[in-house]
N, C-alpha and C. Protein backbone atom coordinates (compact mmCIF):
# COMPACT_ATOMS: atom_id res chain seq x y z
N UNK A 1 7.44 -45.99 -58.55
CA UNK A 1 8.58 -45.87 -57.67
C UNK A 1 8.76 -44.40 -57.29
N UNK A 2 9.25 -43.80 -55.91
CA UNK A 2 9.11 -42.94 -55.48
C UNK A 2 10.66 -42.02 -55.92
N UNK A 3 10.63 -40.97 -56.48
CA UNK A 3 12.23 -40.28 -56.39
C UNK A 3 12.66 -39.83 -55.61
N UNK A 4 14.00 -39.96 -55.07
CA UNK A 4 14.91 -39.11 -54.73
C UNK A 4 15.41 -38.04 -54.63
N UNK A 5 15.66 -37.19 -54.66
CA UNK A 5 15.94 -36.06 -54.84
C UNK A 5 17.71 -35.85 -55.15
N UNK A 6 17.88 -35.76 -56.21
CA UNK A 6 19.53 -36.29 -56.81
C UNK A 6 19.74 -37.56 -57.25
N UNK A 7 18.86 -38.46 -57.05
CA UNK A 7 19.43 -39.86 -57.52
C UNK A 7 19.78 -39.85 -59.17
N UNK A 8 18.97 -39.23 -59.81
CA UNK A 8 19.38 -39.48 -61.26
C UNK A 8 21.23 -39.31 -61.47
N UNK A 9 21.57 -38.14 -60.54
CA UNK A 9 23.05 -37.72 -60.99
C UNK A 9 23.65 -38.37 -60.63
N UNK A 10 23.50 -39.19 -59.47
CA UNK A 10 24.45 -40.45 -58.74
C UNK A 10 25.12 -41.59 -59.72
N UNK A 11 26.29 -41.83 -59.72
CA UNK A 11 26.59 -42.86 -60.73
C UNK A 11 26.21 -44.28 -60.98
N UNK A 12 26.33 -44.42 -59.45
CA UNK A 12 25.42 -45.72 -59.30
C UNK A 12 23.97 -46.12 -59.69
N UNK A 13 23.14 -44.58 -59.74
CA UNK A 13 21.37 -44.67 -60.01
C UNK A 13 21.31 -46.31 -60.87
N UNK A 14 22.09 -46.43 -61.90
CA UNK A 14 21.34 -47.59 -62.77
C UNK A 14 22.28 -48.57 -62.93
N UNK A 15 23.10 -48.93 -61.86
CA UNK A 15 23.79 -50.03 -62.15
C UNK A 15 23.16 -50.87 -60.69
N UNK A 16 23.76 -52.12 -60.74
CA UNK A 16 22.32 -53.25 -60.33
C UNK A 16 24.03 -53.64 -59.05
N UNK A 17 23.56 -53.25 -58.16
CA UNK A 17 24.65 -54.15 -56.52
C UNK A 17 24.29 -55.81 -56.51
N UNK A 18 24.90 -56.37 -56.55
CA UNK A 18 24.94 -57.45 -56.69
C UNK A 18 26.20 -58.44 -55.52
N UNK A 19 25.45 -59.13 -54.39
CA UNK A 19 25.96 -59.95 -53.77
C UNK A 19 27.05 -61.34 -54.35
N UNK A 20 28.18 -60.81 -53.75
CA UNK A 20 29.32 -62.23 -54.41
C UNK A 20 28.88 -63.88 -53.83
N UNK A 21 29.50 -64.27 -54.47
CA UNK A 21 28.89 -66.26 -53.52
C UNK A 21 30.03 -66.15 -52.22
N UNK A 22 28.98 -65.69 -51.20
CA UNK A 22 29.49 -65.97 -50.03
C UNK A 22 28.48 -66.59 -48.76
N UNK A 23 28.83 -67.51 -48.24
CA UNK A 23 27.99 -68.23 -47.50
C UNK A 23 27.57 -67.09 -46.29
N UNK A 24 26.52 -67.12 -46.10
CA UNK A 24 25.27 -66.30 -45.46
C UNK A 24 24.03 -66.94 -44.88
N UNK A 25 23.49 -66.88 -43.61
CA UNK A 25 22.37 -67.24 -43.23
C UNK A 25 21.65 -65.94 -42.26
N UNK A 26 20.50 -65.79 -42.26
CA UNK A 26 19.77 -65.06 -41.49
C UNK A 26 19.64 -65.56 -39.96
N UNK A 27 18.97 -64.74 -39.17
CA UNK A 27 19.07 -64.91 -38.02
C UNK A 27 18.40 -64.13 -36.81
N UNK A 28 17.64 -64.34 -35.89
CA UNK A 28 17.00 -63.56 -35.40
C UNK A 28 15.31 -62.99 -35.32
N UNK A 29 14.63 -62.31 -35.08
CA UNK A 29 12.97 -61.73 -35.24
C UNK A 29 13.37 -60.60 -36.31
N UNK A 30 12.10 -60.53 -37.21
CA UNK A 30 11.83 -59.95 -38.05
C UNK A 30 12.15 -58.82 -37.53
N UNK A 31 12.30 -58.14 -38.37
CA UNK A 31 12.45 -55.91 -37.29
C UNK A 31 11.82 -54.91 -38.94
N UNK A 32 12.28 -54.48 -39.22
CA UNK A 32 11.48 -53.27 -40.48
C UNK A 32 11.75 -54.35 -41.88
N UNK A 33 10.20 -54.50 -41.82
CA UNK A 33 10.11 -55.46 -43.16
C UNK A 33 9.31 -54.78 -44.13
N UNK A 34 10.42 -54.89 -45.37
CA UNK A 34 10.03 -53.36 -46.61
C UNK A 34 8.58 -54.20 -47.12
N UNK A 35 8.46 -55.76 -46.98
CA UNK A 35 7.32 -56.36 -48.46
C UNK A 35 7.58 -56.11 -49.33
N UNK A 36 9.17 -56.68 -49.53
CA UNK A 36 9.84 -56.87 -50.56
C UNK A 36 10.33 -57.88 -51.15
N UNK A 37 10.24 -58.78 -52.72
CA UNK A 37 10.50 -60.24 -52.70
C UNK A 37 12.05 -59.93 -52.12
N UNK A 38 12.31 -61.67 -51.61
CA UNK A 38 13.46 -61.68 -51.44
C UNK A 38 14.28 -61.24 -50.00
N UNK A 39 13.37 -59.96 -49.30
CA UNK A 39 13.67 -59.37 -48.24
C UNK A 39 13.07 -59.80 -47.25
N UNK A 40 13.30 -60.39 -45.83
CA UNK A 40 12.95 -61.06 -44.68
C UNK A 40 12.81 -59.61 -43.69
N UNK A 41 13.58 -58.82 -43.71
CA UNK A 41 13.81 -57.78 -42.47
C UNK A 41 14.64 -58.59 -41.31
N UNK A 42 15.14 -59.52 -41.56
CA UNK A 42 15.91 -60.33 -40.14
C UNK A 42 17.25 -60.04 -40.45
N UNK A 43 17.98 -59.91 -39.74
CA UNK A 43 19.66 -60.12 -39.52
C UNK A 43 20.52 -60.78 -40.30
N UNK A 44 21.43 -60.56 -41.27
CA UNK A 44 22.21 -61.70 -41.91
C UNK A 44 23.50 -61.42 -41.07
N UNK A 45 23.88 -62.84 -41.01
CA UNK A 45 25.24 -63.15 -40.82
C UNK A 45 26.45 -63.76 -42.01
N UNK A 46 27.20 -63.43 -42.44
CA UNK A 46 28.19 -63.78 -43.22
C UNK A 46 29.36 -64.09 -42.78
N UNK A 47 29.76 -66.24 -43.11
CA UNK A 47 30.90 -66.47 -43.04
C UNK A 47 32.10 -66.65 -43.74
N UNK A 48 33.35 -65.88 -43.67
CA UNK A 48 34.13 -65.69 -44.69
C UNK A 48 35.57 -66.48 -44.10
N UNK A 49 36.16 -67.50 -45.27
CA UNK A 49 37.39 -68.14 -44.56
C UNK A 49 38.35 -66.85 -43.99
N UNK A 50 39.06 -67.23 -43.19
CA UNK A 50 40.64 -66.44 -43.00
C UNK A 50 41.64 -67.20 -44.31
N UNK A 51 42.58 -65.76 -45.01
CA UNK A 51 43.45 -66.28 -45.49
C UNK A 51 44.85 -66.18 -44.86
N UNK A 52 45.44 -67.28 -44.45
CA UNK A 52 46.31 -66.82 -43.73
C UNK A 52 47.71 -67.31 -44.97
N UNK A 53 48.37 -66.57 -44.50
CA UNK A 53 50.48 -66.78 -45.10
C UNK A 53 50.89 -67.54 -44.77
N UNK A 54 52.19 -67.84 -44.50
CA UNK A 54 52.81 -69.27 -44.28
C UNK A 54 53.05 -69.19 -42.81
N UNK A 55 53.50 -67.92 -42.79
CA UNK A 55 53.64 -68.38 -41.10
C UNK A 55 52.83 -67.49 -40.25
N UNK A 56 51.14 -66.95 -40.94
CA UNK A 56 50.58 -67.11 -39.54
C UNK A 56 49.80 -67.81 -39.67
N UNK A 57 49.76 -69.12 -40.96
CA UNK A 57 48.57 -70.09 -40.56
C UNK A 57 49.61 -71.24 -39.97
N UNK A 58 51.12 -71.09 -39.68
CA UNK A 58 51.81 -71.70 -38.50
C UNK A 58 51.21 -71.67 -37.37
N UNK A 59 51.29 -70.00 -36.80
CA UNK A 59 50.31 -70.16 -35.62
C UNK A 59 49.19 -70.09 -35.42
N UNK A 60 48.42 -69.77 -36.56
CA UNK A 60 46.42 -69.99 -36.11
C UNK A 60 46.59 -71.67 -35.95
N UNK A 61 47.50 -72.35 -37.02
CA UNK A 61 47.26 -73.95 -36.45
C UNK A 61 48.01 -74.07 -34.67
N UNK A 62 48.71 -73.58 -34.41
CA UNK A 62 49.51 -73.47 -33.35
C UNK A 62 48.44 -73.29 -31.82
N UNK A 63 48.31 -72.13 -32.10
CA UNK A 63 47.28 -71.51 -31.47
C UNK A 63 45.30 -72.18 -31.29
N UNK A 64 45.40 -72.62 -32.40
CA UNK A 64 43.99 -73.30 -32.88
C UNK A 64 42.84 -72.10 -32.89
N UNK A 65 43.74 -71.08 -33.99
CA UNK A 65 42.72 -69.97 -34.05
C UNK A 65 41.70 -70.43 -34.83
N UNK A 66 40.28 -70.05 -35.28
CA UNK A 66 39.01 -70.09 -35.80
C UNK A 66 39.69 -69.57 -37.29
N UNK A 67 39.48 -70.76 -38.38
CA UNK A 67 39.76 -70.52 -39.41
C UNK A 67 38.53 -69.40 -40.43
N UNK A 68 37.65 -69.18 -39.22
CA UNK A 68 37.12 -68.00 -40.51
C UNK A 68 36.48 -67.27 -39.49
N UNK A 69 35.93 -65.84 -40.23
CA UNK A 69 35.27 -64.89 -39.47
C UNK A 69 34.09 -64.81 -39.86
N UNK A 70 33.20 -64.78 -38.60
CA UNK A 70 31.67 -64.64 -38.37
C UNK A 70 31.44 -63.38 -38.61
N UNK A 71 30.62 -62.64 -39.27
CA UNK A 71 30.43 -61.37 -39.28
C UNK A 71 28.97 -60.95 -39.60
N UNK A 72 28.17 -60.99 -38.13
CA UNK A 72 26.91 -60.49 -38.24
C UNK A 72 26.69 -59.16 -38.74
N UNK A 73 25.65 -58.91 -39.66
CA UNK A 73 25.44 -57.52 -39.76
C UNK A 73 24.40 -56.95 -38.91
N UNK A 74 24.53 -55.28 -38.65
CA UNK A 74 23.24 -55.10 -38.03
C UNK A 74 21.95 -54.76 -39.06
N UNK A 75 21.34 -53.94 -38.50
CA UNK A 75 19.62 -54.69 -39.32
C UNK A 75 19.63 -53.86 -40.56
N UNK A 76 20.39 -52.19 -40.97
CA UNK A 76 20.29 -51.89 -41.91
C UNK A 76 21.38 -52.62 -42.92
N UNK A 77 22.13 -52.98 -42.62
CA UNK A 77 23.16 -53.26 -43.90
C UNK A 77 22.53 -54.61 -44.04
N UNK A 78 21.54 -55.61 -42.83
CA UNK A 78 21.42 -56.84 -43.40
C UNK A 78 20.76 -56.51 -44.64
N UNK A 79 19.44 -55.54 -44.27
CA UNK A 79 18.63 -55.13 -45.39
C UNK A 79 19.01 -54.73 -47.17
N UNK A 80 20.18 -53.93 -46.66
CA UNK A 80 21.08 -53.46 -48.02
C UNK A 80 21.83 -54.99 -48.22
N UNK A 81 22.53 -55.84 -47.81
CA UNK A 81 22.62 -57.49 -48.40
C UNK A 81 21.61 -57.99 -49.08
N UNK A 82 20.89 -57.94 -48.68
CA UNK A 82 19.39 -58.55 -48.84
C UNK A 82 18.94 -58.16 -50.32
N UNK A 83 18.71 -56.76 -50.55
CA UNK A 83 18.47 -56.15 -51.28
C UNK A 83 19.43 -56.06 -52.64
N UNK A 84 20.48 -56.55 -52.54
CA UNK A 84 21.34 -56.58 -53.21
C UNK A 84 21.51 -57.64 -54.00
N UNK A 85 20.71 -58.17 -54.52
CA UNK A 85 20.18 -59.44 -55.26
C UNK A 85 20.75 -59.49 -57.00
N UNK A 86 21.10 -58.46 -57.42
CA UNK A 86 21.76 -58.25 -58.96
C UNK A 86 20.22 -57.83 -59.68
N UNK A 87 19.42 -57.69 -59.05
CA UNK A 87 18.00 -57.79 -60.10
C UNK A 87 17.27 -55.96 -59.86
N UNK A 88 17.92 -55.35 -58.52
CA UNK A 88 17.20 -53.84 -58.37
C UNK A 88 18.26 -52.85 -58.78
N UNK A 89 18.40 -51.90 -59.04
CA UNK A 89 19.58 -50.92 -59.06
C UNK A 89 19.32 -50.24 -58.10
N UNK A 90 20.50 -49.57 -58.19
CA UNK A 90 20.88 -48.68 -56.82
C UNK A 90 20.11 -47.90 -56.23
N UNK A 91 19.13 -47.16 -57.43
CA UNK A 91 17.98 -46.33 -57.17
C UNK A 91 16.93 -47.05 -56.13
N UNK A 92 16.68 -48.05 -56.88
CA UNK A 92 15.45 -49.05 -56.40
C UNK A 92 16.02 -49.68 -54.88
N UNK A 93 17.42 -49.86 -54.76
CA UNK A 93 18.25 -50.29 -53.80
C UNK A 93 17.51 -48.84 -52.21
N UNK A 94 17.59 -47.59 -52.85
CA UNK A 94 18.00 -46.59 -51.88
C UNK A 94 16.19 -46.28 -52.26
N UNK A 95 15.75 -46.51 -52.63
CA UNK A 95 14.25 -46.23 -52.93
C UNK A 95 13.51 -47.10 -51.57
N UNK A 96 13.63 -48.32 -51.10
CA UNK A 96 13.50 -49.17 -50.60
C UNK A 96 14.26 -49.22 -49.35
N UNK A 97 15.16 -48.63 -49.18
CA UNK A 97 15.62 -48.27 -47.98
C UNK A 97 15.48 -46.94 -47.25
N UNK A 98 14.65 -46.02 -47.66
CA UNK A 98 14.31 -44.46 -47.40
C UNK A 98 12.82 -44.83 -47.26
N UNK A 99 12.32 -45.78 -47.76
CA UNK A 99 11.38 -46.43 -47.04
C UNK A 99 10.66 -46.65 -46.25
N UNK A 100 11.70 -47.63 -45.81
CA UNK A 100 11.52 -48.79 -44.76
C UNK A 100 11.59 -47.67 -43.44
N UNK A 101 13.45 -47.38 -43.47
CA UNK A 101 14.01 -46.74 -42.62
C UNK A 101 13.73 -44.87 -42.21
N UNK A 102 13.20 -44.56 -43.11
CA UNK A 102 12.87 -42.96 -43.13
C UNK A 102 14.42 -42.25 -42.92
N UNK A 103 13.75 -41.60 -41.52
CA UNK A 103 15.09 -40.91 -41.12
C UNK A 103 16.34 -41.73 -40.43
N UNK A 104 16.16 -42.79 -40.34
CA UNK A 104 17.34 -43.23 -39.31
C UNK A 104 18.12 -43.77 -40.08
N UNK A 105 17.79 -43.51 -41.85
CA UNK A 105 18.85 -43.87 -42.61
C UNK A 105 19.50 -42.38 -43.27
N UNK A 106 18.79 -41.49 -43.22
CA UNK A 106 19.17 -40.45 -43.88
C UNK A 106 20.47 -39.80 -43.46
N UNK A 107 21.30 -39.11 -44.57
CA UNK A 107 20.76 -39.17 -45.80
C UNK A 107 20.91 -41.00 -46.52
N UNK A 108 19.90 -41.51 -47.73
CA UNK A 108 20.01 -42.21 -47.49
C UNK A 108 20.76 -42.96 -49.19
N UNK A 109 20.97 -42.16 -49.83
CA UNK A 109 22.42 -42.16 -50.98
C UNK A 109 23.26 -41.96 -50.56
N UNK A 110 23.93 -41.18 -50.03
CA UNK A 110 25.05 -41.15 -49.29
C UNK A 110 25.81 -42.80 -48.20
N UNK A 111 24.58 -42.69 -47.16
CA UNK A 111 25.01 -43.73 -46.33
C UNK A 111 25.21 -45.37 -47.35
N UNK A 112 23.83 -45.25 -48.40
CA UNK A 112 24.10 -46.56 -49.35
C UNK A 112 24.89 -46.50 -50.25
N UNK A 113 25.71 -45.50 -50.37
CA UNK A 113 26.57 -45.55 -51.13
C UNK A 113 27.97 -46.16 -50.19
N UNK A 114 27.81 -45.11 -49.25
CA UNK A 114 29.43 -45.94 -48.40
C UNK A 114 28.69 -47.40 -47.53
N UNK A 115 27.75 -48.00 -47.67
CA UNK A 115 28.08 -49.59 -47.45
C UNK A 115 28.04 -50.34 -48.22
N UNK A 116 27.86 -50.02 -49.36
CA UNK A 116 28.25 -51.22 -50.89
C UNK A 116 29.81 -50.35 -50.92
N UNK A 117 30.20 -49.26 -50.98
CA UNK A 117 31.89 -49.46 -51.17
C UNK A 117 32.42 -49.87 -49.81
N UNK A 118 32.16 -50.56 -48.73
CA UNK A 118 32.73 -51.54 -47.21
C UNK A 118 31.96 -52.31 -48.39
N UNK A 119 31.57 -53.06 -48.36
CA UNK A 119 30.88 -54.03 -48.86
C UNK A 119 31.94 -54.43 -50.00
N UNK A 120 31.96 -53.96 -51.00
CA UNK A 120 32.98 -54.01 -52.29
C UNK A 120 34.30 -54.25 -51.78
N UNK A 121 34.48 -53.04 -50.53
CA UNK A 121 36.17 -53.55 -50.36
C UNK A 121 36.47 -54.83 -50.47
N UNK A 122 35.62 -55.32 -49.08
CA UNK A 122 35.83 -56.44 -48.63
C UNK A 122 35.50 -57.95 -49.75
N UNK A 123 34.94 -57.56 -50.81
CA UNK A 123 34.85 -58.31 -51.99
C UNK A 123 33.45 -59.15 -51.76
N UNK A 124 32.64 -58.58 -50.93
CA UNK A 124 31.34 -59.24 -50.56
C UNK A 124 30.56 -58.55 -51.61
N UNK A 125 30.12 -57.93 -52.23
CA UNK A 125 29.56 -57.54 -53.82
C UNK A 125 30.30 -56.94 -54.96
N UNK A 126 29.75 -56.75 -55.87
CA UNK A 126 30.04 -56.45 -57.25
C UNK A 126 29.07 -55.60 -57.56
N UNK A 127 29.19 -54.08 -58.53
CA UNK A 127 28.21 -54.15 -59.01
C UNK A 127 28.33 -53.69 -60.83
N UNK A 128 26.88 -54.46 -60.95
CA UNK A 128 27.13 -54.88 -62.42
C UNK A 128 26.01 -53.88 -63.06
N UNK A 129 26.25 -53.62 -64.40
CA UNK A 129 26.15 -53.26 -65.09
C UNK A 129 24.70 -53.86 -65.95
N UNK A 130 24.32 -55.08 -65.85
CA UNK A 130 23.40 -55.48 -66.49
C UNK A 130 22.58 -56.01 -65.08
N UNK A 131 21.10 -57.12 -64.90
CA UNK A 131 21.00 -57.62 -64.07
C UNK A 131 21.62 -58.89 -64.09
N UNK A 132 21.97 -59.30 -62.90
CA UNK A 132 22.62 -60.80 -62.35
C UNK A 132 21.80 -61.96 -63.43
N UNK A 133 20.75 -62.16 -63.43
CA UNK A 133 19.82 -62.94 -63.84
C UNK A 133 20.76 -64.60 -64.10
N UNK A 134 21.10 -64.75 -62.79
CA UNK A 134 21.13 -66.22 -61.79
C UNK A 134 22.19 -66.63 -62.79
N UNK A 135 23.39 -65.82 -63.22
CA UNK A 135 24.72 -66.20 -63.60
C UNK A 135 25.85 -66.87 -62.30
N UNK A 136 25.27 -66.78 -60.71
CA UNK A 136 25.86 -67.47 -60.10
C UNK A 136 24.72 -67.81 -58.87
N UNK A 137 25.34 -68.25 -58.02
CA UNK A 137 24.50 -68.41 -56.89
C UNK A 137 24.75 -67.49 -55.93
N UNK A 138 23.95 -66.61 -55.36
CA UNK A 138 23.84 -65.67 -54.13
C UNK A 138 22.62 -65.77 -53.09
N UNK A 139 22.31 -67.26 -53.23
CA UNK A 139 21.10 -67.08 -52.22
C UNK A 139 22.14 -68.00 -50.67
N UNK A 140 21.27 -68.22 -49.67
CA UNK A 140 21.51 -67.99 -48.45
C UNK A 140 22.25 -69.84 -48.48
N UNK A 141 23.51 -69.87 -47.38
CA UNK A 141 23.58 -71.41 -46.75
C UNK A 141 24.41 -72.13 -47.55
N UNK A 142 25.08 -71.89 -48.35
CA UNK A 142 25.62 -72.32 -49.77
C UNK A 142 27.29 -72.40 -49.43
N UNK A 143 28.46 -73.05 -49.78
CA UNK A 143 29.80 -72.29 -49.36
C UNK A 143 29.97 -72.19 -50.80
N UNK A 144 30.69 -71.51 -51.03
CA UNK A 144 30.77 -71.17 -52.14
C UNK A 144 32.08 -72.51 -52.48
N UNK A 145 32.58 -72.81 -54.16
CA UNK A 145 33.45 -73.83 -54.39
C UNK A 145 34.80 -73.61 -54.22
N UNK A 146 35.37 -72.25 -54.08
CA UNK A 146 36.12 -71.60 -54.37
C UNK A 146 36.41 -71.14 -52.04
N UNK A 147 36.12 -72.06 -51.89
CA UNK A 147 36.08 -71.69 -50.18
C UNK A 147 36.04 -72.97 -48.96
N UNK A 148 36.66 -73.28 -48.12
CA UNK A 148 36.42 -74.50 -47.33
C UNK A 148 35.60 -73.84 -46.30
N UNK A 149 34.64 -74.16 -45.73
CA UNK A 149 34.00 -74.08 -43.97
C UNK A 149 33.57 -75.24 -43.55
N UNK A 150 33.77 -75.28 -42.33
CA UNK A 150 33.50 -76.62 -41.49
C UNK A 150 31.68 -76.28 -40.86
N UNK A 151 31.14 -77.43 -40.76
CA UNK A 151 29.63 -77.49 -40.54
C UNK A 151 29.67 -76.33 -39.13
N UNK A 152 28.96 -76.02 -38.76
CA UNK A 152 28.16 -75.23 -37.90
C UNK A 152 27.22 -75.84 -36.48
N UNK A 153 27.21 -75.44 -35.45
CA UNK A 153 26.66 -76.03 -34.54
C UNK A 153 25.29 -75.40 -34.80
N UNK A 154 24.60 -76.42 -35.03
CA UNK A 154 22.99 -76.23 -35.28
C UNK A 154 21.90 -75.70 -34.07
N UNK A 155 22.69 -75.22 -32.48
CA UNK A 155 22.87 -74.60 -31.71
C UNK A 155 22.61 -73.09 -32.16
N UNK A 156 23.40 -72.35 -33.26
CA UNK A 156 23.52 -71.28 -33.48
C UNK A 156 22.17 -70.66 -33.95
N UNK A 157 21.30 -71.35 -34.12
CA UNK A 157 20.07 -71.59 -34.72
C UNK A 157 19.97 -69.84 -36.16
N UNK A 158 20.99 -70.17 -37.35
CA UNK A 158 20.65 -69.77 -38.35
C UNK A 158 19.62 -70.15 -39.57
N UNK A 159 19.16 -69.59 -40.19
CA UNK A 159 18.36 -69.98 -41.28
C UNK A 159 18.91 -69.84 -42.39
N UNK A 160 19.23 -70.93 -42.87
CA UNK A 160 19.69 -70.98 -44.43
C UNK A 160 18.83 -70.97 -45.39
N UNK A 161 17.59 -71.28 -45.03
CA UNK A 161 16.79 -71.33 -45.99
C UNK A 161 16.30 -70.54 -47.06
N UNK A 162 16.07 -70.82 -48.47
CA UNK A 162 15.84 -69.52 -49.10
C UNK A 162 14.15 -69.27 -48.85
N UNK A 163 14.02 -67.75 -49.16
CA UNK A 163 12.35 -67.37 -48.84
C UNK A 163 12.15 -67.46 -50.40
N UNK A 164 10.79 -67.84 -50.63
CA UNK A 164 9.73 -68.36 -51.57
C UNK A 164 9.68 -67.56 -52.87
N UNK A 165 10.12 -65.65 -52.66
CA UNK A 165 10.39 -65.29 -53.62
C UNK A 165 11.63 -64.81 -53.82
N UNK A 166 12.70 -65.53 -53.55
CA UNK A 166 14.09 -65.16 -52.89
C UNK A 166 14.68 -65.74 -54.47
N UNK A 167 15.45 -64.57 -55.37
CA UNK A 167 16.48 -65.06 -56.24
C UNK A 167 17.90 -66.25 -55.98
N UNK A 168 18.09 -67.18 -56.62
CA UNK A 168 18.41 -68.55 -55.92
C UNK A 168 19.99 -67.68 -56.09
């Protein structure tokens, strides 16, 4: 594995980013593919319910707003999703993305550091301390139990499917 230059001091270097159970499908042509298990290089999209209060899921029913938000990523953060499997650490995370991406990620601790904390805000990962080793489900197409979504127009043409060396 290739070093960094500072990664050892980073706090994150050896703790493992790890994707929460949130329903996700890929999408799109391949674009910078590391030949990495698990990693496609395609687009993820992530759907997350709306929680609404009492009275503005009055008017999203009122209104007949879209009870959840679509939220495509673009191609580097799909990659950092992707990569975020509970099984690489952060090092190996930003090792693999300085990569792929060279300069158009640089610097490229810095930038992976502020999209796992957007990422964290929003409660779309965790990161842990040990590896994940398939204590929940984080692979693609799944709703999680703890979440309602209504089927999908098969129109949208996503891929749920998991890839062959893809952690389930």
């Amino acid at each position: 594995m290739d070093r960094l230059a500072g990664i050892e001091h980073h706090p994150l270097s050896s703790q493992y980013p790890c994707r929460t159970p949130v329903w996700w499908a890929r999408f799109g042509d391949i674009g910078k593919d590391p030949q990495e298990p698990g990693v496609s290089g395609r687009r993820v999209m992530l759907r997350i319910p709306k929680q609404f209060k009492r009275v503005e899921g009055w008017f999203a029913r009122l209104l007949k707003a879209p009870r959840e938000v679509r939220r495509p990523l673009d191609s580097m953060n799909s990659m950092v999703w992707e990569l975020c499997d509970g099984s690489r650490t952060f090092e190996e995370v930003c090792v693999v993305l300085d990569r792929t991406f060279h300069e158009d990620i640089a610097p490229v601790i810095r930038r992976t550091t502020a999209a796992l904390g957007l990422m964290q805000q929003n409660n779309l990962i965790l990161i842990l301390d040990a590896p994940l080793e398939q204590r929940w489900y984080i692979g693609p197409g799944r709703v999680p139990e703890h979440q309602s979504l209504v089927e999908l127009d098969p129109e949208l043409d996503l891929d749920t499917s998991r890839l062959p060396d893809e952690a389930p």
